[in-house]
N, C-alpha and C. Protein backbone atom coordinates (compact mmCIF):
# COMPACT_ATOMS: atom_id res chain seq x y z
N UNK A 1 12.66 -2.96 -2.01
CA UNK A 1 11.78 -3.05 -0.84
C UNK A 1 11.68 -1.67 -0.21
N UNK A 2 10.59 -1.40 0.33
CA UNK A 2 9.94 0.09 0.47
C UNK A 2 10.35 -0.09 2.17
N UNK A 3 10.95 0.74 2.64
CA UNK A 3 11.37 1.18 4.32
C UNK A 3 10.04 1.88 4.67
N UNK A 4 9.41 1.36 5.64
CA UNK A 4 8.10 2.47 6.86
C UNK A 4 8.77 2.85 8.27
N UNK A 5 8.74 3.80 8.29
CA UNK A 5 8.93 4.14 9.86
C UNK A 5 8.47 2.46 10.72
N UNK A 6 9.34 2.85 11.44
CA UNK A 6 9.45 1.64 12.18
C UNK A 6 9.97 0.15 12.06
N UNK A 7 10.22 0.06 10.56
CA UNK A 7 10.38 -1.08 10.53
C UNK A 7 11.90 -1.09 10.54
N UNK A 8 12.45 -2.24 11.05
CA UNK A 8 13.36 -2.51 11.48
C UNK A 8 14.91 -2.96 9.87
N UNK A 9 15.59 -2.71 10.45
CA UNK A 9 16.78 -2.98 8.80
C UNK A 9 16.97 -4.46 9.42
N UNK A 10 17.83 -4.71 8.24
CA UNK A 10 18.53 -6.30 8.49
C UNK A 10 17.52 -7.30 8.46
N UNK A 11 16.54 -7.23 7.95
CA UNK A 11 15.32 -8.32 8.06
C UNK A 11 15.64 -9.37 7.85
N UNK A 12 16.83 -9.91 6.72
CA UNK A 12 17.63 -11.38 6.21
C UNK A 12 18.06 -11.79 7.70
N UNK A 13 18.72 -11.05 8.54
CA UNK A 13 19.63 -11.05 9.75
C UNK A 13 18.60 -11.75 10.66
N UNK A 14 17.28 -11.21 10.41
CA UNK A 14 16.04 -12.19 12.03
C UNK A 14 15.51 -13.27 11.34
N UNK A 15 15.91 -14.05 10.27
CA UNK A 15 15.18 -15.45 9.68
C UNK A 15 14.03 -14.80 8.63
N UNK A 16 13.61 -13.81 8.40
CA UNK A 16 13.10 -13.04 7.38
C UNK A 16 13.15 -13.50 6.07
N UNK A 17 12.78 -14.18 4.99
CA UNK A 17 12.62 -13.91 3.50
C UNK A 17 12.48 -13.22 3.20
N UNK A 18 13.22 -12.88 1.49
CA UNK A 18 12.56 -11.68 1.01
C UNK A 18 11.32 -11.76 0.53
N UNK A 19 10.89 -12.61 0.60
CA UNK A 19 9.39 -13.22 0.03
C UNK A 19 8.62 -12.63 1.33
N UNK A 20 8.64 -12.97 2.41
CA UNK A 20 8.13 -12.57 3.56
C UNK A 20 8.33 -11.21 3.36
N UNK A 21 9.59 -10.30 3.25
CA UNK A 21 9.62 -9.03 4.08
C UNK A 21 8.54 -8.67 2.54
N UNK A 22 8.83 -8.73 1.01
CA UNK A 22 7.78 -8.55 0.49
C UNK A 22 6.23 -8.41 0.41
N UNK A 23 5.71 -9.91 0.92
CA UNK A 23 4.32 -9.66 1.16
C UNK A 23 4.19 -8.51 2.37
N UNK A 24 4.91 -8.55 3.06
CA UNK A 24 4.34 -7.81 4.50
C UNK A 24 4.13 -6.38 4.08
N UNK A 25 5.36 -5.66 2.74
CA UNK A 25 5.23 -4.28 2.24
C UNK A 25 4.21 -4.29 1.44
N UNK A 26 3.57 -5.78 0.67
CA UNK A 26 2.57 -5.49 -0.20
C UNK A 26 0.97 -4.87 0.65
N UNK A 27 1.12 -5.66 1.86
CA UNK A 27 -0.26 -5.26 2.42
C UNK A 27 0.01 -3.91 3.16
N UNK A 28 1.11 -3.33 3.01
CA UNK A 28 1.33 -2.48 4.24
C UNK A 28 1.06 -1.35 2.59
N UNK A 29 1.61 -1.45 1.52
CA UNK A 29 1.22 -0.52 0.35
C UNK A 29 -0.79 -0.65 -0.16
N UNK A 30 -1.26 -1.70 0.40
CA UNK A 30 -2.59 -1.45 0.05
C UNK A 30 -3.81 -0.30 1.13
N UNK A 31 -2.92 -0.56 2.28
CA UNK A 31 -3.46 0.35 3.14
C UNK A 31 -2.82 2.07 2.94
N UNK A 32 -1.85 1.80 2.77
CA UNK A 32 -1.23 3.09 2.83
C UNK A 32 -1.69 4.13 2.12
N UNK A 33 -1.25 3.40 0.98
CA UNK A 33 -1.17 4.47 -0.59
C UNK A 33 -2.56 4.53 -1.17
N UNK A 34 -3.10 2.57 -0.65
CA UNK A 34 -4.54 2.50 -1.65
C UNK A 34 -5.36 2.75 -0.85
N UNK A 35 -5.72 2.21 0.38
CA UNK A 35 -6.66 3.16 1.05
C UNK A 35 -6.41 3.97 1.99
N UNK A 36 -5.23 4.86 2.40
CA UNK A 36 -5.22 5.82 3.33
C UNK A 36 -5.08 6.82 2.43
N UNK A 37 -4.25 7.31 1.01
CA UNK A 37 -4.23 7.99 0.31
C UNK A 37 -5.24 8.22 -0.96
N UNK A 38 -6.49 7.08 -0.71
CA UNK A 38 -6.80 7.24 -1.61
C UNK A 38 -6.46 7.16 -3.30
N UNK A 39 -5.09 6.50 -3.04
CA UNK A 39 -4.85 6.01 -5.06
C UNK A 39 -5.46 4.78 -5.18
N UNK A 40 -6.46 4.54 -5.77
CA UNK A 40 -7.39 3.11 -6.22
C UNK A 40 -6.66 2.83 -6.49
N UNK A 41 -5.56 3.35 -7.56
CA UNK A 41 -4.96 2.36 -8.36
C UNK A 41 -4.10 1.68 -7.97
N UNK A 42 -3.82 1.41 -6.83
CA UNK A 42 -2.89 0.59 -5.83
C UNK A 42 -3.57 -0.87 -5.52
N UNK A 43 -5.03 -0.61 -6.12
CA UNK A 43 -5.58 -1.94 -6.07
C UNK A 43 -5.54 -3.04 -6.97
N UNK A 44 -5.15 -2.27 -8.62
CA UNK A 44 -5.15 -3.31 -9.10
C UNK A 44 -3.94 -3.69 -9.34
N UNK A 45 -3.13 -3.08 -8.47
CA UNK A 45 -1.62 -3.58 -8.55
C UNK A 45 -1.12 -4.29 -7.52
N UNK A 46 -1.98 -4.46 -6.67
CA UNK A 46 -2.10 -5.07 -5.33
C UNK A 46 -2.91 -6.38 -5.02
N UNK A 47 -4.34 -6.34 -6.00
CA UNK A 47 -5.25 -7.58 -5.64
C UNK A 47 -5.00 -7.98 -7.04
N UNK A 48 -5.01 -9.50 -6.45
CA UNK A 48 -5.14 -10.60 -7.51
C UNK A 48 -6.68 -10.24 -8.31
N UNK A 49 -6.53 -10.60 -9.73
CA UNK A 49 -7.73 -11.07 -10.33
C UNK A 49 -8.77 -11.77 -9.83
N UNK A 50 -8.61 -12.76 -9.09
CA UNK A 50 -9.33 -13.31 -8.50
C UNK A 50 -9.67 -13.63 -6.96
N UNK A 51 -9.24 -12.24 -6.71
CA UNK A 51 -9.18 -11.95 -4.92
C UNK A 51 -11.04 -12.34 -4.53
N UNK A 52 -10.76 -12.88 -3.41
CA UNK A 52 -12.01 -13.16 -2.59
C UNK A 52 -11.47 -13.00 -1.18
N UNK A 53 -12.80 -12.03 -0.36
CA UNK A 53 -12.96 -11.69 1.07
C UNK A 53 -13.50 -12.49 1.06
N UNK A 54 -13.29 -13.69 2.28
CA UNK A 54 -14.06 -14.29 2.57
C UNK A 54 -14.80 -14.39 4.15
N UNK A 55 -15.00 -12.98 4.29
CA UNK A 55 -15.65 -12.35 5.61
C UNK A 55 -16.29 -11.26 5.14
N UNK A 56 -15.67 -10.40 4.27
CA UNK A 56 -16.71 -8.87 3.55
C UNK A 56 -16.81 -9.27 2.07
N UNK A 57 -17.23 -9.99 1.64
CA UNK A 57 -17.12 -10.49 0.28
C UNK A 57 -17.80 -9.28 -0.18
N UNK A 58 -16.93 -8.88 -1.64
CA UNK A 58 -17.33 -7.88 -2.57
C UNK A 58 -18.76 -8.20 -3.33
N UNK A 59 -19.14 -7.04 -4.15
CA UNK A 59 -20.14 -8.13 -5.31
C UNK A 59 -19.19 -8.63 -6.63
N UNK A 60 -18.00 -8.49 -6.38
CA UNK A 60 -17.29 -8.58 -7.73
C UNK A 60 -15.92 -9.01 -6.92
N UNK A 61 -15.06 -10.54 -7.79
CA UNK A 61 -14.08 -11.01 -7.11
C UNK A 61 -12.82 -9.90 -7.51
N UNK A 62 -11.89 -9.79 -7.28
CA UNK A 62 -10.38 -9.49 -7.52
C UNK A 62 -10.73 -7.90 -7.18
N UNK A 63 -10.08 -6.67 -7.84
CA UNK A 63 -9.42 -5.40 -7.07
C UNK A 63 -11.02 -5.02 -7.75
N UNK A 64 -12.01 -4.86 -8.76
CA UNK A 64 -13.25 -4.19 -8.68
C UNK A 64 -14.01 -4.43 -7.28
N UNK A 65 -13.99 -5.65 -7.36
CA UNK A 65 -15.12 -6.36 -5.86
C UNK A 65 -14.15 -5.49 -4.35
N UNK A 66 -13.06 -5.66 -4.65
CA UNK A 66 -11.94 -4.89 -3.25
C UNK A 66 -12.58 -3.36 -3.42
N UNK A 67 -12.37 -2.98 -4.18
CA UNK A 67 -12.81 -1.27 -4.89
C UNK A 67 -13.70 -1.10 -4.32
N UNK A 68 -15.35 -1.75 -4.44
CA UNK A 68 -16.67 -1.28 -4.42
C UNK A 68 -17.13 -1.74 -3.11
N UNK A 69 -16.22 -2.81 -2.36
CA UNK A 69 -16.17 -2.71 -0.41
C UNK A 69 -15.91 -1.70 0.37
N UNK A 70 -14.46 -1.08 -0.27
CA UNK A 70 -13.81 0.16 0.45
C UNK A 70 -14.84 1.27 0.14
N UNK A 71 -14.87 1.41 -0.84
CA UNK A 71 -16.18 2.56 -1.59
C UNK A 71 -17.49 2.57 -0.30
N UNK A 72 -17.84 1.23 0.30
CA UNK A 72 -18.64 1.06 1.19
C UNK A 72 -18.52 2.36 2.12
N UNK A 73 -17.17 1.60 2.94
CA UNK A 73 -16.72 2.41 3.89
C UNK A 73 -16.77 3.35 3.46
N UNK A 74 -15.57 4.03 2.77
CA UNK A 74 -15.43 5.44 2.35
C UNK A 74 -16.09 6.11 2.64
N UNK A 75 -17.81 5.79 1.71
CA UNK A 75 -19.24 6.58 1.20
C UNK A 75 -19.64 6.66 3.12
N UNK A 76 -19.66 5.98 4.05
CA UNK A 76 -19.88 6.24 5.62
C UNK A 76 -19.02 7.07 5.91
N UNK A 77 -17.79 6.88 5.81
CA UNK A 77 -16.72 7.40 7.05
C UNK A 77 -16.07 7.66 6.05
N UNK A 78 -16.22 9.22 5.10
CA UNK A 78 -15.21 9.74 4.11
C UNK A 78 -13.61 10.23 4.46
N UNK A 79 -13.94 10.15 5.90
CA UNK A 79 -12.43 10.56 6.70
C UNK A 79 -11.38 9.34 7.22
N UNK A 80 -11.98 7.94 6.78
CA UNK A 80 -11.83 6.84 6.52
C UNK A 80 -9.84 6.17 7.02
N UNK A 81 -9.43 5.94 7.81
CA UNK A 81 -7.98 6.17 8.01
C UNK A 81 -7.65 4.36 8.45
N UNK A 82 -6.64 3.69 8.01
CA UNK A 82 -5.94 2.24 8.19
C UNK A 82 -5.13 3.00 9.18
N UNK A 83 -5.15 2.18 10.33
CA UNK A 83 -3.46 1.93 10.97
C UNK A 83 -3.23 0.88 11.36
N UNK A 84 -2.32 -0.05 10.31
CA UNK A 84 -1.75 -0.95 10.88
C UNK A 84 -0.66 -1.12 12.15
N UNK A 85 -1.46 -1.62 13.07
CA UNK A 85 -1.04 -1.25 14.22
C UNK A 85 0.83 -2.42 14.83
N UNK A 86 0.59 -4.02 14.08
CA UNK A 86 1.34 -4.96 14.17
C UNK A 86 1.25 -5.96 12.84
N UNK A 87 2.34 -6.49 12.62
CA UNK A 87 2.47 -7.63 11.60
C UNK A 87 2.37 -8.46 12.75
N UNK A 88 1.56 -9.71 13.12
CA UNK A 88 1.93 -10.85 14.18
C UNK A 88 2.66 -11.82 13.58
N UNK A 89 1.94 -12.34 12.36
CA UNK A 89 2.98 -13.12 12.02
C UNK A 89 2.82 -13.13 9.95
N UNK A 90 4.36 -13.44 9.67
CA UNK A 90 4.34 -13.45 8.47
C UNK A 90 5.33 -14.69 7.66
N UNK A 91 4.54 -15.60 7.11
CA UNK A 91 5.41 -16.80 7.04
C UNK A 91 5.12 -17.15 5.68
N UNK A 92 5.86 -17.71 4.66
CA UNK A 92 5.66 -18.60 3.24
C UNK A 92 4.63 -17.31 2.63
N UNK A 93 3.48 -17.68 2.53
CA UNK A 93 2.87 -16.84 1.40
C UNK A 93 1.30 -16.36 2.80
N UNK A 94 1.68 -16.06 3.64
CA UNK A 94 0.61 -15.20 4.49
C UNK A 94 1.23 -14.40 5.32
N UNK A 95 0.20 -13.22 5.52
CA UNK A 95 0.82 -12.17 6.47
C UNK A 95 -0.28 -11.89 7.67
N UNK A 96 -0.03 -11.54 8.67
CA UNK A 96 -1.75 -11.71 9.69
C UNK A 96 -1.30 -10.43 10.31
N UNK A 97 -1.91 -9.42 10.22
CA UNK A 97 -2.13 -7.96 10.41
C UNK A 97 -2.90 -8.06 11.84
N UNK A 98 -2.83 -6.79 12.96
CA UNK A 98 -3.78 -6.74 13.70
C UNK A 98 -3.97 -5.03 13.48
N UNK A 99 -5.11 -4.77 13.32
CA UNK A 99 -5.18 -3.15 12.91
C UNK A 99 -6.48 -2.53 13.71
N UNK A 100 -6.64 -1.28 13.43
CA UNK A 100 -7.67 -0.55 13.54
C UNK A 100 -7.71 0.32 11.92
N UNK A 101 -8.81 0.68 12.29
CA UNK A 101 -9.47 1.95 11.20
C UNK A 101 -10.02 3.11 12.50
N UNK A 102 -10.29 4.54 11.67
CA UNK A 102 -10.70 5.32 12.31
C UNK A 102 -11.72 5.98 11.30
N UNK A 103 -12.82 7.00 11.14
CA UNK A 103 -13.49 7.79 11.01
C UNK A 103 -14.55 8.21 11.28
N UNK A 104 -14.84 9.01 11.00
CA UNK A 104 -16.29 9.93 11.40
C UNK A 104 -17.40 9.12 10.56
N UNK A 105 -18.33 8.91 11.04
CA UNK A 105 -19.91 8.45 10.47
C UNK A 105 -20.15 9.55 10.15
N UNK A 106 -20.20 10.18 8.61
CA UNK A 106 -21.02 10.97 7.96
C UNK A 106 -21.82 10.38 6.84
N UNK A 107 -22.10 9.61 6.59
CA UNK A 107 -22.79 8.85 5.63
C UNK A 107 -23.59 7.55 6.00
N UNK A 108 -25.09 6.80 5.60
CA UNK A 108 -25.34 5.27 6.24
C UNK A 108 -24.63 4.70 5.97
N UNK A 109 -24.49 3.82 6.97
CA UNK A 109 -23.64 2.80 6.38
C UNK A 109 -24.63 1.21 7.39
N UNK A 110 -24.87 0.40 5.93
CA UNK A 110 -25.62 -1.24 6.83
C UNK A 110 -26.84 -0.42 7.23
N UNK A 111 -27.40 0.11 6.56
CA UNK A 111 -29.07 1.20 7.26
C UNK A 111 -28.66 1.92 8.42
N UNK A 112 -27.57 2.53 8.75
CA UNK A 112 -27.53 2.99 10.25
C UNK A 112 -27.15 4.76 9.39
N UNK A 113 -28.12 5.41 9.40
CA UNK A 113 -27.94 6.66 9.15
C UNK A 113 -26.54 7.50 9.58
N UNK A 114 -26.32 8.34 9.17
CA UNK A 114 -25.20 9.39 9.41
C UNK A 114 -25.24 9.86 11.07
N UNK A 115 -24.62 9.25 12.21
CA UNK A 115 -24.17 10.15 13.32
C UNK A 115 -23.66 11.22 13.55
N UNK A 116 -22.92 11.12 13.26
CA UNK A 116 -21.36 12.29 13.11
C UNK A 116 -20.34 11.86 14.25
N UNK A 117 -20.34 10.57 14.77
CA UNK A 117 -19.78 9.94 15.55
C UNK A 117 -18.52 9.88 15.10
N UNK A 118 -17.69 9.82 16.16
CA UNK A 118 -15.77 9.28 15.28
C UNK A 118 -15.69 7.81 15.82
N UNK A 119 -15.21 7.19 15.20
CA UNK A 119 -15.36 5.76 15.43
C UNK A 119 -13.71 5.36 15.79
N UNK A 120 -13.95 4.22 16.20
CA UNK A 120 -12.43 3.26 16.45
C UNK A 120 -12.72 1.98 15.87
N UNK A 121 -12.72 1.40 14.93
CA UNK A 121 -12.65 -0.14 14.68
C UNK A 121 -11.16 -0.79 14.82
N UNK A 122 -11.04 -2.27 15.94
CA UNK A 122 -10.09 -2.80 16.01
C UNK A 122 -10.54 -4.39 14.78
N UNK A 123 -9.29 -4.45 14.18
CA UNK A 123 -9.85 -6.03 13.08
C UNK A 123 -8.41 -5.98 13.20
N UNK A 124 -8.23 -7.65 12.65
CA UNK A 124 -7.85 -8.61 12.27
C UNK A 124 -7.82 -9.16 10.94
N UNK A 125 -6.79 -9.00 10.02
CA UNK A 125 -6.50 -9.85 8.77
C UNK A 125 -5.68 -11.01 8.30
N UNK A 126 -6.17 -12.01 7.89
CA UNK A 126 -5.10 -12.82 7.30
C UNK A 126 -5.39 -12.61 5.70
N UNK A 127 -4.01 -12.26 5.42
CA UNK A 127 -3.97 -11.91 3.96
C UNK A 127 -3.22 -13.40 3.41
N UNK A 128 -3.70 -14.06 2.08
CA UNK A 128 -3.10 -15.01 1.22
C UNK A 128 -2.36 -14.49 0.29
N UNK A 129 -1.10 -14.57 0.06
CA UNK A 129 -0.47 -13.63 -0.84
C UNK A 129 -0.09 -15.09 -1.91
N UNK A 130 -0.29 -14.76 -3.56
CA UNK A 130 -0.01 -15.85 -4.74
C UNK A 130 0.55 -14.82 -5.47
N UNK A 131 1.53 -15.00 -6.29
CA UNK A 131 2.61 -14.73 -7.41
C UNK A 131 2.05 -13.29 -7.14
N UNK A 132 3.05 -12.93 -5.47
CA UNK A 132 2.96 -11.13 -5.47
C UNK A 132 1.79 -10.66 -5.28
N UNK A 133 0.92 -11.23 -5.54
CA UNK A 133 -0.64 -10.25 -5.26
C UNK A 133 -1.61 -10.90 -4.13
N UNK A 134 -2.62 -10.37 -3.68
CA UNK A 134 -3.19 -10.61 -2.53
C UNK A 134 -4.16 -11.78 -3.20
N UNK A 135 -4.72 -12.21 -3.01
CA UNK A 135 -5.48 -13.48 -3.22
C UNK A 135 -6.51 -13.74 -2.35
N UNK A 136 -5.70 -13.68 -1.54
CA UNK A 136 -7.35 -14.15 -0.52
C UNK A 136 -7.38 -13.49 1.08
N UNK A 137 -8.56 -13.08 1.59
CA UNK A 137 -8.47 -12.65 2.57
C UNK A 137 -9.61 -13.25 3.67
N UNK A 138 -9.65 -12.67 4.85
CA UNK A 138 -10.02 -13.42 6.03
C UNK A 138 -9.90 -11.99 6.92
N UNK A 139 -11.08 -11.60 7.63
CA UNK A 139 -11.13 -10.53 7.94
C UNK A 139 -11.95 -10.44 9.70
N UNK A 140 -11.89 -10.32 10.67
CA UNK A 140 -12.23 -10.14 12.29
C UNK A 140 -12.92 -9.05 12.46
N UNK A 141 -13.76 -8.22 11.87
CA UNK A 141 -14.14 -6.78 12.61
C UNK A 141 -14.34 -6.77 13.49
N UNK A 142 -14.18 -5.72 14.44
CA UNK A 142 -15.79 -5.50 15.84
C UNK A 142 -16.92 -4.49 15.16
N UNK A 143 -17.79 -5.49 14.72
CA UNK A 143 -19.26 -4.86 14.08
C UNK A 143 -19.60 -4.65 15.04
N UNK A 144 -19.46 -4.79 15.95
CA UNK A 144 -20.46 -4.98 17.59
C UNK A 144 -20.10 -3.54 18.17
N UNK A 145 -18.43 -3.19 18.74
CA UNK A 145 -18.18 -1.70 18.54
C UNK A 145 -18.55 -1.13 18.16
N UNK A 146 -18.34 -1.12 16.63
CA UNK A 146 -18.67 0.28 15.48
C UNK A 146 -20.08 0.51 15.69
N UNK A 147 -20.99 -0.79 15.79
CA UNK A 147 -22.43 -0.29 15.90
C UNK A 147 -22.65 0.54 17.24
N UNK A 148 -22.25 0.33 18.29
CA UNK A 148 -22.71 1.05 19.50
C UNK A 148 -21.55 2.10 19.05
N UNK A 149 -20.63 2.57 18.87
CA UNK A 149 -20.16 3.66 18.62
C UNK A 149 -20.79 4.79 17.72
N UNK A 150 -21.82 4.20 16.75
CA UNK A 150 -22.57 4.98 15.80
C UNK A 150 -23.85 4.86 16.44
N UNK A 151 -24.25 4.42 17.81
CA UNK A 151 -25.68 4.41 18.62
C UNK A 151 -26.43 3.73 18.00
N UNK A 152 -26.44 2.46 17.18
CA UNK A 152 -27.32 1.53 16.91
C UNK A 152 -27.55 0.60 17.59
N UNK A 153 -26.55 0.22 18.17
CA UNK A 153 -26.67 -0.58 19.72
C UNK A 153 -26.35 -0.22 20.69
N UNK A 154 -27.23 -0.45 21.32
CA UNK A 154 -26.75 0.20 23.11
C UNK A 154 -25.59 -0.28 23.56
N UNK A 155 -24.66 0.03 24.32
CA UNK A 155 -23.18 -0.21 24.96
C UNK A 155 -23.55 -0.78 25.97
């Protein structure tokens, strides 16, 4: 099991599984490595074959369809940054994230041309975790933010 700043030792000691403290490092390694560092290849070691968003649905299910969403973002906001901000809760085979993203609008993104705006998105995930890999997801954006932050909607 992979230690992050902050996280606390003795996890067996607060009612913790290792199944639990697991999934919680698996989603905390898809942001990190796969999309804050940029190694794709954290995706297909991370999403199930048959992963489905079922809020940003890919055009393609499992880590390609995950791939060519982030690619979304990316191609807008190439400065593109996860911070998982809290685990709220993590129980049996789900983990529920509350996060932000950060970057600059240099690219369209949804027809909204290049600003050069820096953005704040606050979201919400519930991740489904099956035999170790992500499976299914469930996702909260504020589209409503990001758009008036990039001046497509008035504030």
């Amino acid at each position: 099991m992979a230690r992050h700043p902050g996280d606390a030792g003795g996890l067996e000691n607060k009612g913790e599984t290792m199944g639990t403290s697991e999934n919680k490092a698996l989603v905390r390694r898809l942001f990190e490595q796969g999309m804050n560092e940029r190694k794709t290849e954290i995706f297909n070691e991370c999403v199930a074959p048959n992963f489905v968003n079922h809020d940003l649905p890919g055009p393609a299910p499992g880590p390609e369809g995950f791939l060519q969403s982030f690619c979304m973002f990316e191609a807008a906001f190439p400065d593109l940054q996860v911070h998982l901000d809290e685990v709220l809760a993590a129980e049996d085979d789900k983990v529920i994230t509350r996060s932000r993203w950060t970057g600059t609008h240099e690219g369209e993104f949804m027809g909204v041309p290049a600003s050069g705006a820096s953005v704040e998105v606050k979201f919400i995930d519930i991740w489904q975790i099956e035999n170790g890999l992500l499976a299914e997801s469930w996702v909260r954006m504020d589209f409503l933010g990001l758009m008036q932050q990039v001046g497509a909607v008035p504030s």
